[in-house]
PDB file of N, CA and C in Angstrom:
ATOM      1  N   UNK A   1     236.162 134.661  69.807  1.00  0.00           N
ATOM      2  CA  UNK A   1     235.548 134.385  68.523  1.00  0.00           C
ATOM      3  C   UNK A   1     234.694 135.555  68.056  1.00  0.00           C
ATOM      4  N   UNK A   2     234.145 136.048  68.988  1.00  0.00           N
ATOM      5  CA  UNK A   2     233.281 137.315  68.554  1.00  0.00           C
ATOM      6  C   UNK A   2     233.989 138.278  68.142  1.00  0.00           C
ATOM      7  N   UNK A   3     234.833 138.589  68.658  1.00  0.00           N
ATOM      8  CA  UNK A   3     236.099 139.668  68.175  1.00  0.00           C
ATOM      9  C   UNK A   3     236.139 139.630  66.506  1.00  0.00           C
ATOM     10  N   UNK A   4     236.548 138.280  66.405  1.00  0.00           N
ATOM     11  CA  UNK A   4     236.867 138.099  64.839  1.00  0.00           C
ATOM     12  C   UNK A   4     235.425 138.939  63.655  1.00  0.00           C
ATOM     13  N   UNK A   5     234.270 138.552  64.231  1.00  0.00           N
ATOM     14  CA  UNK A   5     233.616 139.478  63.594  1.00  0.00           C
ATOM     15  C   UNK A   5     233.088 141.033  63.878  1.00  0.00           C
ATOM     16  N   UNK A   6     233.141 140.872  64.831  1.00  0.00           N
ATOM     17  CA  UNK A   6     232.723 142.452  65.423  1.00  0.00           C
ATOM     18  C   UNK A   6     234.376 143.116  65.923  1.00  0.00           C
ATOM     19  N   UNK A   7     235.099 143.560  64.987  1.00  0.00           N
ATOM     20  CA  UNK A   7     236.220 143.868  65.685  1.00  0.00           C
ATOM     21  C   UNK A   7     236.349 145.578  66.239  1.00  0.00           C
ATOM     22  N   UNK A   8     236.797 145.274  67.553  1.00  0.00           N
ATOM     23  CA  UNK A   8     236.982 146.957  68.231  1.00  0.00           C
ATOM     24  C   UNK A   8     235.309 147.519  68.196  1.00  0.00           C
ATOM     25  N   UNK A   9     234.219 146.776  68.036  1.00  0.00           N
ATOM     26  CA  UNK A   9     233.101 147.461  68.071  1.00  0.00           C
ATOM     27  C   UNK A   9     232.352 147.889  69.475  1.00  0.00           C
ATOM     28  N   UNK A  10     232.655 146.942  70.450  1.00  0.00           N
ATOM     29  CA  UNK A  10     232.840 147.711  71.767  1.00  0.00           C
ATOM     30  C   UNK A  10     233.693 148.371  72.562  1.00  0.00           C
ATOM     31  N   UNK A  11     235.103 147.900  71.839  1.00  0.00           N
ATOM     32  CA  UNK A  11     236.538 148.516  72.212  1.00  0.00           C
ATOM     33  C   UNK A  11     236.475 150.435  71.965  1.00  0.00           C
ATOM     34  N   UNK A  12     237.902 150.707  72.333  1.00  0.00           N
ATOM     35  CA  UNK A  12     238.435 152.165  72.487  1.00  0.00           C
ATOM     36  C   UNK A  12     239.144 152.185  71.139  1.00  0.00           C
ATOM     37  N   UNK A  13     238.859 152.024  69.849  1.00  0.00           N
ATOM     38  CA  UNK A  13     239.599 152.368  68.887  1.00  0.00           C
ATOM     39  C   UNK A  13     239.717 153.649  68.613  1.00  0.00           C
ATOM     40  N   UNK A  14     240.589 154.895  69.001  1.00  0.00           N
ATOM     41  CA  UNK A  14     240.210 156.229  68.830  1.00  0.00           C
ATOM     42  C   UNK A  14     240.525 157.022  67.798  1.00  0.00           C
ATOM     43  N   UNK A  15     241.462 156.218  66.873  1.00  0.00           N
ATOM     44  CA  UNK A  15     241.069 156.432  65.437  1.00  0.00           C
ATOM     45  C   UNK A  15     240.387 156.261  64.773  1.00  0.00           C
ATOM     46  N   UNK A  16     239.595 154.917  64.625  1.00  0.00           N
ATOM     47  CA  UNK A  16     238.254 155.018  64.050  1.00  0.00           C
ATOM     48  C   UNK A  16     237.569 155.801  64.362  1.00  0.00           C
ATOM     49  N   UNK A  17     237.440 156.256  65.797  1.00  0.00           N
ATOM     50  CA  UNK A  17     236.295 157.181  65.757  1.00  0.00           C
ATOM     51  C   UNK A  17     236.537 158.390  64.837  1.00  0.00           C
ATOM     52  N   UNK A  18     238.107 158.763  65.337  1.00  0.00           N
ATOM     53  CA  UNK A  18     238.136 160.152  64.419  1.00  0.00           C
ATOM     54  C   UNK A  18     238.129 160.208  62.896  1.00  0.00           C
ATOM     55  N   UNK A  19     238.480 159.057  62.502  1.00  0.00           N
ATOM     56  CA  UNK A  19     238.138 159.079  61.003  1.00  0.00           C
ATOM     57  C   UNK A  19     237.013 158.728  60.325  1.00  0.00           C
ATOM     58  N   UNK A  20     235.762 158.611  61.466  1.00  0.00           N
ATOM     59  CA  UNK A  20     234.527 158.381  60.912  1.00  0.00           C
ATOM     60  C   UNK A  20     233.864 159.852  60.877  1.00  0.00           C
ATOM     61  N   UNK A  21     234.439 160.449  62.350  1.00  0.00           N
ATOM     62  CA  UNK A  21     234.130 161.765  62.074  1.00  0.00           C
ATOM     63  C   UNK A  21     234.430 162.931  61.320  1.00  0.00           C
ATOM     64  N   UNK A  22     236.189 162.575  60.661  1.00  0.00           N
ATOM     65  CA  UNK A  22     236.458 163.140  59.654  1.00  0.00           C
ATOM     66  C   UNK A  22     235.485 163.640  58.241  1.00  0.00           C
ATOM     67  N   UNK A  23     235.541 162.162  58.087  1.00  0.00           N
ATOM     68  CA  UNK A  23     234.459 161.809  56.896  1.00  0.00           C
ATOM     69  C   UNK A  23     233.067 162.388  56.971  1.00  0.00           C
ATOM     70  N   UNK A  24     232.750 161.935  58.127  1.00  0.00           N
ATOM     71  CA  UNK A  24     231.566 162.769  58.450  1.00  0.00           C
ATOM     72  C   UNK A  24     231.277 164.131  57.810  1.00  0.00           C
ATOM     73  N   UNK A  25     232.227 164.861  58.616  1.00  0.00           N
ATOM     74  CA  UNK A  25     232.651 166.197  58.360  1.00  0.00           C
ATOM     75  C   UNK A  25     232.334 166.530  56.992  1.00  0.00           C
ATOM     76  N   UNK A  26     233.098 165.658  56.412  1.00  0.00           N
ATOM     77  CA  UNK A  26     233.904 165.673  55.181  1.00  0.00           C
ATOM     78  C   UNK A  26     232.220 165.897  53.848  1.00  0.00           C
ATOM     79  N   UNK A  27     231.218 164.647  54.906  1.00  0.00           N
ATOM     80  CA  UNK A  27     230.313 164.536  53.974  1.00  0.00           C
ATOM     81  C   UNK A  27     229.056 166.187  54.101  1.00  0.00           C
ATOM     82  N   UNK A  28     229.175 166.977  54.924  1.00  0.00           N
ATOM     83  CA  UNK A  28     228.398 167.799  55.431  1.00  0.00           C
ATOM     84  C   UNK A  28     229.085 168.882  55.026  1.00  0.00           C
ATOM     85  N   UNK A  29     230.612 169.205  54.474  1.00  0.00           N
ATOM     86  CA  UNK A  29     231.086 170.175  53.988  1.00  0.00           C
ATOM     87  C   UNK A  29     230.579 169.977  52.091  1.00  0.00           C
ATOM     88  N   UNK A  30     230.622 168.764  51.523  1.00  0.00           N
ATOM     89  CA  UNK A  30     230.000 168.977  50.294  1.00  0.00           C
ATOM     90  C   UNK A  30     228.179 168.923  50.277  1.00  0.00           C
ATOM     91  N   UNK A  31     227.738 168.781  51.313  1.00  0.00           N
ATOM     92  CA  UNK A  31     226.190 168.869  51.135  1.00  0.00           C
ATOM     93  C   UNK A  31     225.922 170.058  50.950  1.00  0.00           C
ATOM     94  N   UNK A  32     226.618 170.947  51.860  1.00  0.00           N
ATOM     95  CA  UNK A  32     226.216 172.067  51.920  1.00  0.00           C
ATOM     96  C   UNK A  32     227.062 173.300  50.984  1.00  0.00           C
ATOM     97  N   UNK A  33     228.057 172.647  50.219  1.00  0.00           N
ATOM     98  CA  UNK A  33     228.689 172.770  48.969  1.00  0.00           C
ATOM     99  C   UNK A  33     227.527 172.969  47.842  1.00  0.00           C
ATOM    100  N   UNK A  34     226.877 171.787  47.474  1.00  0.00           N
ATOM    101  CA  UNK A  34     225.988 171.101  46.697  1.00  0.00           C
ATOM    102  C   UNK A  34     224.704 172.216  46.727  1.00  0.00           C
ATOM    103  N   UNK A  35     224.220 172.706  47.593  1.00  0.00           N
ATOM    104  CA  UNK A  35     223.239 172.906  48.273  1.00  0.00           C
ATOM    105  C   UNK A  35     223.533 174.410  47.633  1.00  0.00           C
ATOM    106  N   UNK A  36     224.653 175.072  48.161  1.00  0.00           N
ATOM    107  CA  UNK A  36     225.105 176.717  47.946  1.00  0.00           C
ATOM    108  C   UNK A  36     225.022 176.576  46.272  1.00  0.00           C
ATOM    109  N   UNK A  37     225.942 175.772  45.436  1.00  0.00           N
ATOM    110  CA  UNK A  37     225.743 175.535  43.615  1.00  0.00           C
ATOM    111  C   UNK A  37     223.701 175.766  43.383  1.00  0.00           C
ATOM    112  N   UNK A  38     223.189 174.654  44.045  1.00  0.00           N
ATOM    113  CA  UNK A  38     222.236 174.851  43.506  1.00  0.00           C
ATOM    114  C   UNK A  38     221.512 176.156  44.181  1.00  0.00           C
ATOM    115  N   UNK A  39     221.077 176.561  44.800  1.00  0.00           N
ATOM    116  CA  UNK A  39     220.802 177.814  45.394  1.00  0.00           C
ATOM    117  C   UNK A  39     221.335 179.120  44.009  1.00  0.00           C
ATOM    118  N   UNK A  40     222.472 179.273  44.081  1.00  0.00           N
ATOM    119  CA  UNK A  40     222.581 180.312  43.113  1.00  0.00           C
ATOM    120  C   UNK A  40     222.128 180.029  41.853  1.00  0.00           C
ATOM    121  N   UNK A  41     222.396 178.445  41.540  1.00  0.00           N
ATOM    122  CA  UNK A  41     221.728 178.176  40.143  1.00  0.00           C
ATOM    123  C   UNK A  41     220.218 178.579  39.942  1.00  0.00           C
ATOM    124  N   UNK A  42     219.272 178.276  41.028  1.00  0.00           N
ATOM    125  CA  UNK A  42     218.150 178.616  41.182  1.00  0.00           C
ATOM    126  C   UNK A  42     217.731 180.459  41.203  1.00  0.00           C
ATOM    127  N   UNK A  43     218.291 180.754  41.901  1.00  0.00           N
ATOM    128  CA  UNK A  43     218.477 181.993  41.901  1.00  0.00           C
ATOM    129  C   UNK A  43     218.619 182.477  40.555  1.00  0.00           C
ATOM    130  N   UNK A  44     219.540 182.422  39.836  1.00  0.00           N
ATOM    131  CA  UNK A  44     219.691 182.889  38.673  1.00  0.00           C
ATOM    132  C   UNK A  44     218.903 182.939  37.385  1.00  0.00           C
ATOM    133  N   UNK A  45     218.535 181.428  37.600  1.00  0.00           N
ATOM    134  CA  UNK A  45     217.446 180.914  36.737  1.00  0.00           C
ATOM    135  C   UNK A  45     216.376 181.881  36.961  1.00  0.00           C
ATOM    136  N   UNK A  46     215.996 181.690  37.972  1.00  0.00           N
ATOM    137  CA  UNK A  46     214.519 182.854  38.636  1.00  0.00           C
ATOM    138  C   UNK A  46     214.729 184.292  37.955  1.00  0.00           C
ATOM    139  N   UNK A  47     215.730 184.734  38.358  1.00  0.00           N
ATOM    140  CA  UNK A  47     215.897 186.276  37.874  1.00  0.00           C
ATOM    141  C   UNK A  47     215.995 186.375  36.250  1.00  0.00           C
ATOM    142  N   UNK A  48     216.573 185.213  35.727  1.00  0.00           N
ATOM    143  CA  UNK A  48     216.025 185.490  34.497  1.00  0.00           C
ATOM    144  C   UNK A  48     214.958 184.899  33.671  1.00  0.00           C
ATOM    145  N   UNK A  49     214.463 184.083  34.105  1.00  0.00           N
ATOM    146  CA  UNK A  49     213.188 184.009  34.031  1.00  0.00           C
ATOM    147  C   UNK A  49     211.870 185.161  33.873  1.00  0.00           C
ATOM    148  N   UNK A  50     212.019 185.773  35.011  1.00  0.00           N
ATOM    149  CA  UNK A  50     211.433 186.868  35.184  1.00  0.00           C
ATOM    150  C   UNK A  50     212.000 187.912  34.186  1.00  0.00           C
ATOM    151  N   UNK A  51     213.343 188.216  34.214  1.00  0.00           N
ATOM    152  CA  UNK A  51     213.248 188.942  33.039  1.00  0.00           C
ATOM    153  C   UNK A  51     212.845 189.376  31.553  1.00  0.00           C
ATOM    154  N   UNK A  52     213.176 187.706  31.094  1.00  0.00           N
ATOM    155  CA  UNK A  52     212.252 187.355  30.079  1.00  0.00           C
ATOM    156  C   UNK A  52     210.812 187.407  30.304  1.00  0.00           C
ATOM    157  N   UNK A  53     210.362 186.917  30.956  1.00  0.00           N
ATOM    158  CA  UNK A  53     208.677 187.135  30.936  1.00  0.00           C
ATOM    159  C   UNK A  53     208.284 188.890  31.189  1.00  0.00           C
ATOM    160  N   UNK A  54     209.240 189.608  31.894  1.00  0.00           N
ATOM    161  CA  UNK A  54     208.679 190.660  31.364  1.00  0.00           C
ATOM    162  C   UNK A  54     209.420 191.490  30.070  1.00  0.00           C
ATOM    163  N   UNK A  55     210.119 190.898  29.446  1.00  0.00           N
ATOM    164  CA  UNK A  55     210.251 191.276  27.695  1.00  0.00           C
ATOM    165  C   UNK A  55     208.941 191.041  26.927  1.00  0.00           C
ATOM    166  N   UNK A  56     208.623 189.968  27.634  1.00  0.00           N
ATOM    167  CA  UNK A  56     207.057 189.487  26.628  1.00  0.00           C
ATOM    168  C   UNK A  56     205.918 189.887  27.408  1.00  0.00           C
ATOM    169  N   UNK A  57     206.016 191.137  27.880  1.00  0.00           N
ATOM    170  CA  UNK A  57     205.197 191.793  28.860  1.00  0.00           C
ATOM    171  C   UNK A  57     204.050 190.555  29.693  1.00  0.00           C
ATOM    172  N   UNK A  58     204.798 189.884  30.289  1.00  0.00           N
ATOM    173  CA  UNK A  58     204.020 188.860  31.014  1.00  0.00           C
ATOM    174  C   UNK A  58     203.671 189.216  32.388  1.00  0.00           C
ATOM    175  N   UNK A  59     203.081 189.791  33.072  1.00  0.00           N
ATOM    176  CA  UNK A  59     202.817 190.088  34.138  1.00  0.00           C
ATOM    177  C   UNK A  59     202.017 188.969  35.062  1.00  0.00           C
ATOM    178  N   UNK A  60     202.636 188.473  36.193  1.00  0.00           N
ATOM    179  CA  UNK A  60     202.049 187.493  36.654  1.00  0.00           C
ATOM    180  C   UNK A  60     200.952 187.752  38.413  1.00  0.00           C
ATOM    181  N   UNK A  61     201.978 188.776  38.748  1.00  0.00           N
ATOM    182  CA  UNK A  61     201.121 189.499  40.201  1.00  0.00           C
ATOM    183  C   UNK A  61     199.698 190.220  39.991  1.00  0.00           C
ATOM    184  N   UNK A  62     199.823 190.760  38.356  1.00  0.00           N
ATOM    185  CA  UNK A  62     198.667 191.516  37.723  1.00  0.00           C
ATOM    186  C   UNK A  62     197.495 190.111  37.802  1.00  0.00           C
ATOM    187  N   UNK A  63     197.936 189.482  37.008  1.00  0.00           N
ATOM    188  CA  UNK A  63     197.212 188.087  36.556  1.00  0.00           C
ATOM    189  C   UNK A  63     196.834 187.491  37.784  1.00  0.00           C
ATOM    190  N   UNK A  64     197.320 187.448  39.001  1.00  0.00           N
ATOM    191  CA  UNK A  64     196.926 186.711  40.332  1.00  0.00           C
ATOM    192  C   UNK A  64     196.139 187.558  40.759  1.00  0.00           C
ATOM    193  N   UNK A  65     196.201 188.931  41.208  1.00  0.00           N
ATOM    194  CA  UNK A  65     195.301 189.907  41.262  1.00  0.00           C
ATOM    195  C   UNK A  65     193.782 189.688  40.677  1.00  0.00           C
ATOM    196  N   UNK A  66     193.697 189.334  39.061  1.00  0.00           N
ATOM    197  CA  UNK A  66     192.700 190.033  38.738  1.00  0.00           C
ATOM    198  C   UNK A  66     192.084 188.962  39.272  1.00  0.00           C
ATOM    199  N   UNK A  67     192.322 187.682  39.483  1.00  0.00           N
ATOM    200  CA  UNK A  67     191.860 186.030  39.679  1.00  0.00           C
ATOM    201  C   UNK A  67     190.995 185.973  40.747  1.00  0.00           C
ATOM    202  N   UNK A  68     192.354 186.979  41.642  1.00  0.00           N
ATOM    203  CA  UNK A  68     191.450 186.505  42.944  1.00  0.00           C
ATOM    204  C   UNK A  68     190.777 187.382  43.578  1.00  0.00           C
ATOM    205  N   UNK A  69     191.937 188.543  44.026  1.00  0.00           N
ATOM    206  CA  UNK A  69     191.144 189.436  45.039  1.00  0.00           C
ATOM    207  C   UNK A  69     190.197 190.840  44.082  1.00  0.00           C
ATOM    208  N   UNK A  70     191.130 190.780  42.960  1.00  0.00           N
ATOM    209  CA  UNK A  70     190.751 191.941  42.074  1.00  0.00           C
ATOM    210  C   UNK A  70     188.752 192.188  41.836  1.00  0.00           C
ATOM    211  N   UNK A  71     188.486 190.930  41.575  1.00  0.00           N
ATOM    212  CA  UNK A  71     187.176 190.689  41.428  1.00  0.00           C
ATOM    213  C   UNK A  71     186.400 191.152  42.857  1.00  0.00           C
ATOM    214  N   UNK A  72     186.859 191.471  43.457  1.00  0.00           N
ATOM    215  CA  UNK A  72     185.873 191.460  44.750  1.00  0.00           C
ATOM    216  C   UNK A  72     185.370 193.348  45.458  1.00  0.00           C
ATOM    217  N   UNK A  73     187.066 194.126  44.436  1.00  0.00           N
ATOM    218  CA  UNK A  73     186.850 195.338  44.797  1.00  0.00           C
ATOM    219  C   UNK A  73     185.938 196.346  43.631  1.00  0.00           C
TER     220      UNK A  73
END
């Protein structure tokens, strides 16, 4: 009777296993898919970001400088 609900869950089914690990696989090849898209998206964004801010002569390392340590020399 237990069988009927728990089926092969203590058994040797050795396809299930491999097709859980397939999937598995399967799910850790698009994470890290997902992961590489956003990475360059970020990346890109950043670099132009920065580019633009220095079109509008925005200097931000100057600006952290004068904030913090600049004041002290």
């Amino acid at each position: 009777m237990l069988g009927l609900f728990l089926p092969d869950l203590f058994g040797g089914n050795e396809q299930m296993a491999y097709d859980v690990q397939r999937a598995h696989s399967a799910d850790i090849l698009f994470i890290k898919m997902k992961a590489t898209m956003w990475m360059i998206t970020f990346t890109t964004a950043g670099f132009l970001i920065g580019n633009i801010m220095g079109i509008f002569d925005i200097n931000v390392l100057q600006w952290m400088w004068d904030n913090t340590l600049g004041h002290l020399l």
